[in-house]
Protein backbone atom coordinates (compact mmCIF):
# COMPACT_ATOMS: atom_id res chain seq x y z
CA UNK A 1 121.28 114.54 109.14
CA UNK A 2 124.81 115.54 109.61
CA UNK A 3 126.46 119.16 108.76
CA UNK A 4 127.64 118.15 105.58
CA UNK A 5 124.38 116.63 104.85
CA UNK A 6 122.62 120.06 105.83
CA UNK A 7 124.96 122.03 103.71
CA UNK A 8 124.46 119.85 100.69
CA UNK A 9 120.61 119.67 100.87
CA UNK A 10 120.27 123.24 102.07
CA UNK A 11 116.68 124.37 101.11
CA UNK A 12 115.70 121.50 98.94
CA UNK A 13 113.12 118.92 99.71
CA UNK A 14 112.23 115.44 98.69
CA UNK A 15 109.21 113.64 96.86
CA UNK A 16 108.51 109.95 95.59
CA UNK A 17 111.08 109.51 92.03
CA UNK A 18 107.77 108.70 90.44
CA UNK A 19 106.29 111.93 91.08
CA UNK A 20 109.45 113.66 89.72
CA UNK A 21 108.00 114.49 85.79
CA UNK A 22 104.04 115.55 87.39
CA UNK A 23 105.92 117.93 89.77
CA UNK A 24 107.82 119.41 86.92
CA UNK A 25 104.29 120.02 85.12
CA UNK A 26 102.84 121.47 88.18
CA UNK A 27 105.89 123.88 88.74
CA UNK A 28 105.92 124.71 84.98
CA UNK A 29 102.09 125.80 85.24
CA UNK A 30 103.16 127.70 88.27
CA UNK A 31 105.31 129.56 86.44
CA UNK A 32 103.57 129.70 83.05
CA UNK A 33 106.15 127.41 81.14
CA UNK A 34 105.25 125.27 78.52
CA UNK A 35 106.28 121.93 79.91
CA UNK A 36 107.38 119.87 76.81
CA UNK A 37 108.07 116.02 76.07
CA UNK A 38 111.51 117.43 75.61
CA UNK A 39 112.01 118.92 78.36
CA UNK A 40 110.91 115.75 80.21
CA UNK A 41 113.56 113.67 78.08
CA UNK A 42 116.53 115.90 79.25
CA UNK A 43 115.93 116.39 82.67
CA UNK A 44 114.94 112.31 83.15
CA UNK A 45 118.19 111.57 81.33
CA UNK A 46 120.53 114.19 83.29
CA UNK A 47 119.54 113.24 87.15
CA UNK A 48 120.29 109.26 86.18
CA UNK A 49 123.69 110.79 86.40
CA UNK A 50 123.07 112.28 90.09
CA UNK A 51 123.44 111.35 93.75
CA UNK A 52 122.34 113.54 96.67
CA UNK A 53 125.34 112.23 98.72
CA UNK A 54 128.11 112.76 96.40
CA UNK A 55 126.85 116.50 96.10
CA UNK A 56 125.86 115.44 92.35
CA UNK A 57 122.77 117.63 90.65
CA UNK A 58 121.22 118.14 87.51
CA UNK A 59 120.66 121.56 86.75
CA UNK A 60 117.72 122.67 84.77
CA UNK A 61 115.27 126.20 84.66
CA UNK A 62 112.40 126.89 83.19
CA UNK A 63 111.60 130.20 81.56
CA UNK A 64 108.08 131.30 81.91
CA UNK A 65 106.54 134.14 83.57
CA UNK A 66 109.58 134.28 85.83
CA UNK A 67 113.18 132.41 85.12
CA UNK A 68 113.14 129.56 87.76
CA UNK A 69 116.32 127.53 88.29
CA UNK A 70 116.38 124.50 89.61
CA UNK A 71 118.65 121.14 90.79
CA UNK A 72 117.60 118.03 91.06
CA UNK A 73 119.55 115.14 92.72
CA UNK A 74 118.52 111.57 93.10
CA UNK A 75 118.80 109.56 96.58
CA UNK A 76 120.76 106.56 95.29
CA UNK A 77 119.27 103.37 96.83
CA UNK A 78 115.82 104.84 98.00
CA UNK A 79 112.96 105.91 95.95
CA UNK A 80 113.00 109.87 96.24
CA UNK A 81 114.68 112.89 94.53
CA UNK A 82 115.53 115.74 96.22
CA UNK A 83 114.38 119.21 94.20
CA UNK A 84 116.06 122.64 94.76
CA UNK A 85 113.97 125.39 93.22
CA UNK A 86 114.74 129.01 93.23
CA UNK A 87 111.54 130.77 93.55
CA UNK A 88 109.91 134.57 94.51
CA UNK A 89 108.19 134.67 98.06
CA UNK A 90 105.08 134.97 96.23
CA UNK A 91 105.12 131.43 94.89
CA UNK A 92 106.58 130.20 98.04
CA UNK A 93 103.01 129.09 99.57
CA UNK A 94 101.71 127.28 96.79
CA UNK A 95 105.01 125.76 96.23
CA UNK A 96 105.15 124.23 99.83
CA UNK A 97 101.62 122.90 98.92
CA UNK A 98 102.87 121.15 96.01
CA UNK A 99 106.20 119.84 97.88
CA UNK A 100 103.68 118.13 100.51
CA UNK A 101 101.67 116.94 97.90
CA UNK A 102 104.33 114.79 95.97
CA UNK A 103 106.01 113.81 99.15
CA UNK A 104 103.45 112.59 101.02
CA UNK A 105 101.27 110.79 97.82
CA UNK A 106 102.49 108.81 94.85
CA UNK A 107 100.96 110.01 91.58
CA UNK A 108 100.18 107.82 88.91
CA UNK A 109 99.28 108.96 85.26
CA UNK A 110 95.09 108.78 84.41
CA UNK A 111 95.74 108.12 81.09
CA UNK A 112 97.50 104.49 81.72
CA UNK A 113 94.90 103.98 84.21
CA UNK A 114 92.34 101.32 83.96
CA UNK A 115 88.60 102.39 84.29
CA UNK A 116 87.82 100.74 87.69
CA UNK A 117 83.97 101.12 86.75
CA UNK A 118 84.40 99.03 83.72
């Protein structure tokens, strides 16, 4: 990673695209936000318009027990998003837990599942 690279990216980190909408749920419970089909709708729609290395970010926040802002960027030509989430200490911990988790596993949704003991 270069300087500008560093500057750009700062604190943020990456997960898998496809864990991009259950990470949002996870923060919003965090946070005690009510995570809506709406919400999902925007912020899917405003990070198509988005690129990590043109310094491009959707900016979203969710208002909960705590205002948390956040920026999301996509990394055009690979399959991850880079997240930027303003947070207390206190929710620092858990939050590096849940980073880990959607970087390091892809998620996919129970309910389109099939029932492998069928």
């Amino acid at each position: 990673m270069n300087k500008q690279q560093a500057r750009i990216l700062g604190k943020s980190r990456w997960i898998f695209d496809t864990n991009l909408e259950p990470f949002l749920n996870v923060l919003s419970w965090m946070v005690k936000y009510k995570f809506e089909y709406w919400d999902w709708e925007v912020i899917s729609n405003g990070v198509l318009h988005t690129g990590v290395e043109a310094d491009k970010w959707y900016d979203y926040e969710f208002s909960g027990e705590i205002t948390v802002k956040m920026r999301i960027a996509r990394d055009v030509g690979s399959s991850v998003v880079w997240v930027d989430v303003d947070l207390p200490d206190k929710y620092q911990a858990t939050y590096k837990i849940v980073t880990e988790t959607f970087c390091n596993f892809l998620l996919e949704d129970a309910a389109k599942r099939s029932n492998p003991y069928e």
